[in-house]
PDB file of N, CA and C in Angstrom:
ATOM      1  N   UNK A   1     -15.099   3.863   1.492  1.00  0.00           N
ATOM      2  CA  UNK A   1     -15.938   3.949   0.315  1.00  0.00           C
ATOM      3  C   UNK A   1     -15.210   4.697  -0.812  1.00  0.00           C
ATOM      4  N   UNK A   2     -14.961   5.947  -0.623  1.00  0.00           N
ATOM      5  CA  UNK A   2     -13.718   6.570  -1.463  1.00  0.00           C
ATOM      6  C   UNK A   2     -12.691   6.000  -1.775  1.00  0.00           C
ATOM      7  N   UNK A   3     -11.992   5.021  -1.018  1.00  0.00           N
ATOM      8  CA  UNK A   3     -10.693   4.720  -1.497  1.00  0.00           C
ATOM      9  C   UNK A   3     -11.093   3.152  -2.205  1.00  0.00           C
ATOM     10  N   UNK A   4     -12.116   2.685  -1.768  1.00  0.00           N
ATOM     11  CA  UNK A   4     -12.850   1.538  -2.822  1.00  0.00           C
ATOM     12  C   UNK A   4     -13.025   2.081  -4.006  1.00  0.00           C
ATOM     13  N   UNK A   5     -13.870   2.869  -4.262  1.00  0.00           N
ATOM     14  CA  UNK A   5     -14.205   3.296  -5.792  1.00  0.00           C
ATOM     15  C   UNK A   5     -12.756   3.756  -6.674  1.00  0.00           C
ATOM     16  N   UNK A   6     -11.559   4.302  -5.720  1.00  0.00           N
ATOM     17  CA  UNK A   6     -10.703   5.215  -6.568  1.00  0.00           C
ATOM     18  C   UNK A   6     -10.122   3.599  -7.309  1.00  0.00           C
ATOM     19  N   UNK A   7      -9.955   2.881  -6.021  1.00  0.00           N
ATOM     20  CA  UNK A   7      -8.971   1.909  -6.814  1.00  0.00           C
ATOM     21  C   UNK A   7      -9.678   0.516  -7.912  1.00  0.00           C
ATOM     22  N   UNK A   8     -10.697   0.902  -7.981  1.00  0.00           N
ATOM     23  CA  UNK A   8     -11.548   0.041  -8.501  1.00  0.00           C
ATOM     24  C   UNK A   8     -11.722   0.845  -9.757  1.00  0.00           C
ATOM     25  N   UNK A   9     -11.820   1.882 -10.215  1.00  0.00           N
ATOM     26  CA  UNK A   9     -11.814   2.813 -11.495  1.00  0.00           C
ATOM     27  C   UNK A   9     -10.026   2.733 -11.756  1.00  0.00           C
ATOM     28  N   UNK A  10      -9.685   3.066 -11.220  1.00  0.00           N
ATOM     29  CA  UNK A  10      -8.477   2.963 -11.404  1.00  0.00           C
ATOM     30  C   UNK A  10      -8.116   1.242 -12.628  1.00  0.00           C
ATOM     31  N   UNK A  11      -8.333   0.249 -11.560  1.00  0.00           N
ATOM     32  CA  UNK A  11      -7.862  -0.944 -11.280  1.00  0.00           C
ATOM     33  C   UNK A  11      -8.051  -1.363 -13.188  1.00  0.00           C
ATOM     34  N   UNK A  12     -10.018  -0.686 -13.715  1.00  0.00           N
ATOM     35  CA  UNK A  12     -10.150  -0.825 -14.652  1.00  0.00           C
ATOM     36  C   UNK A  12     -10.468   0.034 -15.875  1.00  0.00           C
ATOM     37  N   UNK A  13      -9.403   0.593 -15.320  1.00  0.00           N
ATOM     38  CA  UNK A  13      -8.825   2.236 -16.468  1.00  0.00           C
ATOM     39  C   UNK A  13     -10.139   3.003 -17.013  1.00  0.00           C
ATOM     40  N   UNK A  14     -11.521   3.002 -15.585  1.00  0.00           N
ATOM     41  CA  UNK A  14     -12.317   3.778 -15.875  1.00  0.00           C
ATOM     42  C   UNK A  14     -12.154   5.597 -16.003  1.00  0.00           C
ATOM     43  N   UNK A  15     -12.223   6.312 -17.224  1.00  0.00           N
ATOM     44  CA  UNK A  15     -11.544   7.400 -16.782  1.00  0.00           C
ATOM     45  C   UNK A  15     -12.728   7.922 -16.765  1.00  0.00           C
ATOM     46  N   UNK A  16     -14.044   7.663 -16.969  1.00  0.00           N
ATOM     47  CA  UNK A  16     -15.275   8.717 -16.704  1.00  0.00           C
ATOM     48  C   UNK A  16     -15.125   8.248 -15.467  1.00  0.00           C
ATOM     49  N   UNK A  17     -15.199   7.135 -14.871  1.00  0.00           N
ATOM     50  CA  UNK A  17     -15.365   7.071 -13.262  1.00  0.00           C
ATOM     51  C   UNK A  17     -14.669   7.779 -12.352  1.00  0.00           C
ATOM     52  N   UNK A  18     -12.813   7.673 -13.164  1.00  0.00           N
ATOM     53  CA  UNK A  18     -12.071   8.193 -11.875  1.00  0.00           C
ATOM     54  C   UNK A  18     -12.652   9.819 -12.415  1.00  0.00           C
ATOM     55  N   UNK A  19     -12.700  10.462 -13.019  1.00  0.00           N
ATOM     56  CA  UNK A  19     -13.185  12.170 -13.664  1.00  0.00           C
ATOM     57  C   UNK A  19     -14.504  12.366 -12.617  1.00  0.00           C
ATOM     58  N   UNK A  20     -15.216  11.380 -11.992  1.00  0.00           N
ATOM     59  CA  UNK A  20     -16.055  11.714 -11.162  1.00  0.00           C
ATOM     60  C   UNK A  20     -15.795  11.199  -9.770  1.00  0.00           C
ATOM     61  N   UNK A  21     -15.062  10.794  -9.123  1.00  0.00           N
ATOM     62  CA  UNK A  21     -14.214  11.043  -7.999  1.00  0.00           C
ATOM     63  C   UNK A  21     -13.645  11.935  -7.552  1.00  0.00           C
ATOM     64  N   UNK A  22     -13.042  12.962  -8.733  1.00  0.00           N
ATOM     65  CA  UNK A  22     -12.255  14.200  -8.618  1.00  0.00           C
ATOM     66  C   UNK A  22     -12.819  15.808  -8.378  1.00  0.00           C
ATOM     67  N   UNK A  23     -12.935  16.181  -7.651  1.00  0.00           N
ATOM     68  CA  UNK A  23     -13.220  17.356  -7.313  1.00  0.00           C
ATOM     69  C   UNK A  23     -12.483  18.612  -9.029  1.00  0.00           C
ATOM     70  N   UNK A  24     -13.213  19.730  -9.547  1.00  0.00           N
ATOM     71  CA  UNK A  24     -12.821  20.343 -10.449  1.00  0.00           C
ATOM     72  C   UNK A  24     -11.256  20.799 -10.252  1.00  0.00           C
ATOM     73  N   UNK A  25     -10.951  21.115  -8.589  1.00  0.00           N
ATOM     74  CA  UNK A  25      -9.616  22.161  -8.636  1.00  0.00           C
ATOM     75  C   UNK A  25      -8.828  21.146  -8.071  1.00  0.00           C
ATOM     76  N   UNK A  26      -8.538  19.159  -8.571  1.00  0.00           N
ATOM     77  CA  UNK A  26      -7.499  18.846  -7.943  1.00  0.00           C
ATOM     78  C   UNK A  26      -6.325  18.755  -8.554  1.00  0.00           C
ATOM     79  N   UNK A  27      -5.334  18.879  -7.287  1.00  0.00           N
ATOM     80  CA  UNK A  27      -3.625  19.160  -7.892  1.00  0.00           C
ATOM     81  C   UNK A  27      -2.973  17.642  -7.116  1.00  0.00           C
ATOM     82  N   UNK A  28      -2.546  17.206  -8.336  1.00  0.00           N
ATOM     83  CA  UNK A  28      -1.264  15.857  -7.938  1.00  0.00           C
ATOM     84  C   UNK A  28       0.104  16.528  -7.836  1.00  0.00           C
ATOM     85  N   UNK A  29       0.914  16.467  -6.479  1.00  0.00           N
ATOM     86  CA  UNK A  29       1.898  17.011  -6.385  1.00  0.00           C
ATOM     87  C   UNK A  29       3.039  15.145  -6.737  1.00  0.00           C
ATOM     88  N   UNK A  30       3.317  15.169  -7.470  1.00  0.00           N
ATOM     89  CA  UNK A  30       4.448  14.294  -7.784  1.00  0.00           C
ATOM     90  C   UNK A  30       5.596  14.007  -6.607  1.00  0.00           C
ATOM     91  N   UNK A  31       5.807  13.017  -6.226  1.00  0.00           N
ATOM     92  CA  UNK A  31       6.927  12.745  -5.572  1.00  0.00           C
ATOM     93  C   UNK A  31       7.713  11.605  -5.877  1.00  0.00           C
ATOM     94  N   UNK A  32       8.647  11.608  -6.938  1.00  0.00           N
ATOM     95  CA  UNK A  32       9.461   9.950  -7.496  1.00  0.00           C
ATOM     96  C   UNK A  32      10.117   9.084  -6.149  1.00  0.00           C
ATOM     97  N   UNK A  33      10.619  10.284  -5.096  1.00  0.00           N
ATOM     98  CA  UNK A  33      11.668   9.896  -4.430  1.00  0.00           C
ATOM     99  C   UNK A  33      13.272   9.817  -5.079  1.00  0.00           C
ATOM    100  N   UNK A  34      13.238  10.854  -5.992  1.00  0.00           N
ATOM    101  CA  UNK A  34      14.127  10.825  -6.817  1.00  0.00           C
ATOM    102  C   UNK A  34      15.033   9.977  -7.924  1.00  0.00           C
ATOM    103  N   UNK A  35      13.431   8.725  -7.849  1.00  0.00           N
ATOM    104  CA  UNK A  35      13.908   8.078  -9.040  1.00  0.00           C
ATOM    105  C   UNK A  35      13.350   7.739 -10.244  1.00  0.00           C
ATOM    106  N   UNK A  36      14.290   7.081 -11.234  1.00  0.00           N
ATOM    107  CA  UNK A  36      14.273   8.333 -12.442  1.00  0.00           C
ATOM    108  C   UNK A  36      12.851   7.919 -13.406  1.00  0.00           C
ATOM    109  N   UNK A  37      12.567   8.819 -14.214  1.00  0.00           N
ATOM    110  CA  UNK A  37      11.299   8.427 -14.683  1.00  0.00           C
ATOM    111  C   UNK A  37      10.180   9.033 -14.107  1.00  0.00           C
ATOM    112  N   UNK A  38      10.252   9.660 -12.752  1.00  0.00           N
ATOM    113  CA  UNK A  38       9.192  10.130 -12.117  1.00  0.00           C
ATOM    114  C   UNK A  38       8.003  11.664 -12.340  1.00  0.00           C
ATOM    115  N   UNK A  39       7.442  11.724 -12.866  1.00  0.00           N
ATOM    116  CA  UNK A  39       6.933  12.928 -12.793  1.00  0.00           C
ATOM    117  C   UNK A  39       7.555  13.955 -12.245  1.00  0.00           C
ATOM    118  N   UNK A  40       7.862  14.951 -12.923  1.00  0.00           N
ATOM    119  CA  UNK A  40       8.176  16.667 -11.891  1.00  0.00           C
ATOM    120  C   UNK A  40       7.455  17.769 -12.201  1.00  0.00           C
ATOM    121  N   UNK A  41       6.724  17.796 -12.488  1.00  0.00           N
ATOM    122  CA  UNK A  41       5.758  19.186 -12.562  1.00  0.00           C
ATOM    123  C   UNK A  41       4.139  18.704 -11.819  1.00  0.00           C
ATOM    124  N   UNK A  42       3.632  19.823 -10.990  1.00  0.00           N
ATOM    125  CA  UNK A  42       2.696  19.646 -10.390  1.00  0.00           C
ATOM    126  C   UNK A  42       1.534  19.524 -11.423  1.00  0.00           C
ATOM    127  N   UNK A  43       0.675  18.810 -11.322  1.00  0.00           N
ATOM    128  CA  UNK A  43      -0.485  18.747 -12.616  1.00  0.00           C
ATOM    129  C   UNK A  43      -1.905  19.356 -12.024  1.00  0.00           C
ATOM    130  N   UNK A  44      -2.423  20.097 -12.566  1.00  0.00           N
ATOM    131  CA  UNK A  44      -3.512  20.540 -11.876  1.00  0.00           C
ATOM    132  C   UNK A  44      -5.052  20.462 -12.979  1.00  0.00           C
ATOM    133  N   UNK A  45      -5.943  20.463 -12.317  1.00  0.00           N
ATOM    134  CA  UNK A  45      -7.258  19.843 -12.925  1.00  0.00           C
ATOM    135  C   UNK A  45      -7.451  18.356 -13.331  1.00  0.00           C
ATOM    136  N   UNK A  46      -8.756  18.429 -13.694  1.00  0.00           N
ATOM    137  CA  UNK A  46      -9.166  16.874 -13.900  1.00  0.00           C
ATOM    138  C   UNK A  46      -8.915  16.249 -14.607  1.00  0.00           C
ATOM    139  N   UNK A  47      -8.840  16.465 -15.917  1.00  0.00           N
ATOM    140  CA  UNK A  47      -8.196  15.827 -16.835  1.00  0.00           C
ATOM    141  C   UNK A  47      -6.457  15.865 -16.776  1.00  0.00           C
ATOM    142  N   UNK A  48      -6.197  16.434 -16.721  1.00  0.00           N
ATOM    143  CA  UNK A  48      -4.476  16.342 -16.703  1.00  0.00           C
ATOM    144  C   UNK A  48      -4.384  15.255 -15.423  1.00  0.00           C
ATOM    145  N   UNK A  49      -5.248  15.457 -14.337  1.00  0.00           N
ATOM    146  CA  UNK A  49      -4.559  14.329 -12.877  1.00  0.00           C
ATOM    147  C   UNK A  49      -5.214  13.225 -13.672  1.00  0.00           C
ATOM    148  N   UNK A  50      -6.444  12.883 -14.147  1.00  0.00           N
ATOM    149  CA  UNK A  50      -6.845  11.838 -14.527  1.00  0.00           C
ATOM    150  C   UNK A  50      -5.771  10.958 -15.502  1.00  0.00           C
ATOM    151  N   UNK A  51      -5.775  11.651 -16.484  1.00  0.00           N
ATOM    152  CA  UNK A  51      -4.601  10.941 -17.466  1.00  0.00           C
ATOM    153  C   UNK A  51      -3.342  10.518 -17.056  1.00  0.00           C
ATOM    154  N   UNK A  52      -3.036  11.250 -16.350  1.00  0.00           N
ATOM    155  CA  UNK A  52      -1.676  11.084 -15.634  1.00  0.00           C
ATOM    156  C   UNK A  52      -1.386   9.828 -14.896  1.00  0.00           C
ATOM    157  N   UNK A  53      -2.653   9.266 -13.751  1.00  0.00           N
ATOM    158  CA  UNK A  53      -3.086   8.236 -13.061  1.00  0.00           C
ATOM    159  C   UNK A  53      -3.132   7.121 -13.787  1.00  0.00           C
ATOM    160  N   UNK A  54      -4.149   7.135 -14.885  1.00  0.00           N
ATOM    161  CA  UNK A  54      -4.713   6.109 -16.142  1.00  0.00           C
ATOM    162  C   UNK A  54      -3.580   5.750 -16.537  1.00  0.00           C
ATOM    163  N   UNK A  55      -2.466   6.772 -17.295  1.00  0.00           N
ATOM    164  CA  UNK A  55      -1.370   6.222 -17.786  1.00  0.00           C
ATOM    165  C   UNK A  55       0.003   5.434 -16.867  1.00  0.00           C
ATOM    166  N   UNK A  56      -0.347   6.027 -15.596  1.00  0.00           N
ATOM    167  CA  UNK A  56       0.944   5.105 -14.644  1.00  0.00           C
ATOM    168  C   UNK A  56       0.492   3.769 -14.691  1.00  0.00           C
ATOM    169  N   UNK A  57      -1.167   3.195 -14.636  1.00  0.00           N
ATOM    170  CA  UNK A  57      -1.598   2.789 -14.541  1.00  0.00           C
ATOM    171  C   UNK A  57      -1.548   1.771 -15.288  1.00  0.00           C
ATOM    172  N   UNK A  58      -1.123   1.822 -16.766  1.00  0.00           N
ATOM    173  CA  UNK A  58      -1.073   1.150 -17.699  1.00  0.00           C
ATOM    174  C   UNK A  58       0.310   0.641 -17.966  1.00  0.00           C
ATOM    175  N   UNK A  59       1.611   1.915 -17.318  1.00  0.00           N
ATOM    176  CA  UNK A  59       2.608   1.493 -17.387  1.00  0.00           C
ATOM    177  C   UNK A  59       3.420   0.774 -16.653  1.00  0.00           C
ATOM    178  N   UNK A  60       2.485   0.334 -15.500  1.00  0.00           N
ATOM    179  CA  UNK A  60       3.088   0.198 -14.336  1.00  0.00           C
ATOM    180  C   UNK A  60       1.846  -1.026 -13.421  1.00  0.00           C
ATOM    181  N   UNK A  61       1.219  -2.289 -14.134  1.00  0.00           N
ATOM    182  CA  UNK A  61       0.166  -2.571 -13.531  1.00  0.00           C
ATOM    183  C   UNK A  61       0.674  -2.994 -12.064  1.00  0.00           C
ATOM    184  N   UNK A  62      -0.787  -2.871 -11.329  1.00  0.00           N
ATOM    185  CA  UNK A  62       0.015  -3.600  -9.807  1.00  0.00           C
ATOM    186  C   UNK A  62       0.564  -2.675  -9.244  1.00  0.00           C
ATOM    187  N   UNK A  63       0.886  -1.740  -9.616  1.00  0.00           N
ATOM    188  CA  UNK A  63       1.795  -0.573  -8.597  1.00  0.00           C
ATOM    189  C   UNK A  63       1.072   0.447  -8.114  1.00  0.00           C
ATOM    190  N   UNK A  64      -0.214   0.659  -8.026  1.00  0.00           N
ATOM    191  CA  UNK A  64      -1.251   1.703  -7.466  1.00  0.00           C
ATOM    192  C   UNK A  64      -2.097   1.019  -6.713  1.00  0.00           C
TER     193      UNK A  64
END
């Protein structure tokens, strides 16, 4: 049920939806695999993980 809704807000760059999926204190720890382009700083709270998601999201369709 959770991982239905994430990718379904996701899928259609809902950001009030995914902002209510998210717990207040969550942290996205980044991992590129060391390639290049990848996020490196840990992002913490809702809006910063939200945007962060939304925008891979846009840059990258198909890949989440």
């Amino acid at each position: 049920m959770l991982l239905h809704g994430f990718l379904q807000v996701v899928e259609v760059g809902d950001f009030a939806g995914f902002l209510a999926l998210l717990t207040e204190d969550v942290t996205l720890v980044p991992d590129g695999g060391g390639e290049r382009g990848a996020a490196i700083r840990v992002l913490r709270g809702l809006e910063a993980v939200a945007q962060f998601m939304l925008g891979v999201r846009k840059l990258s369709p198909g890949k989440l």
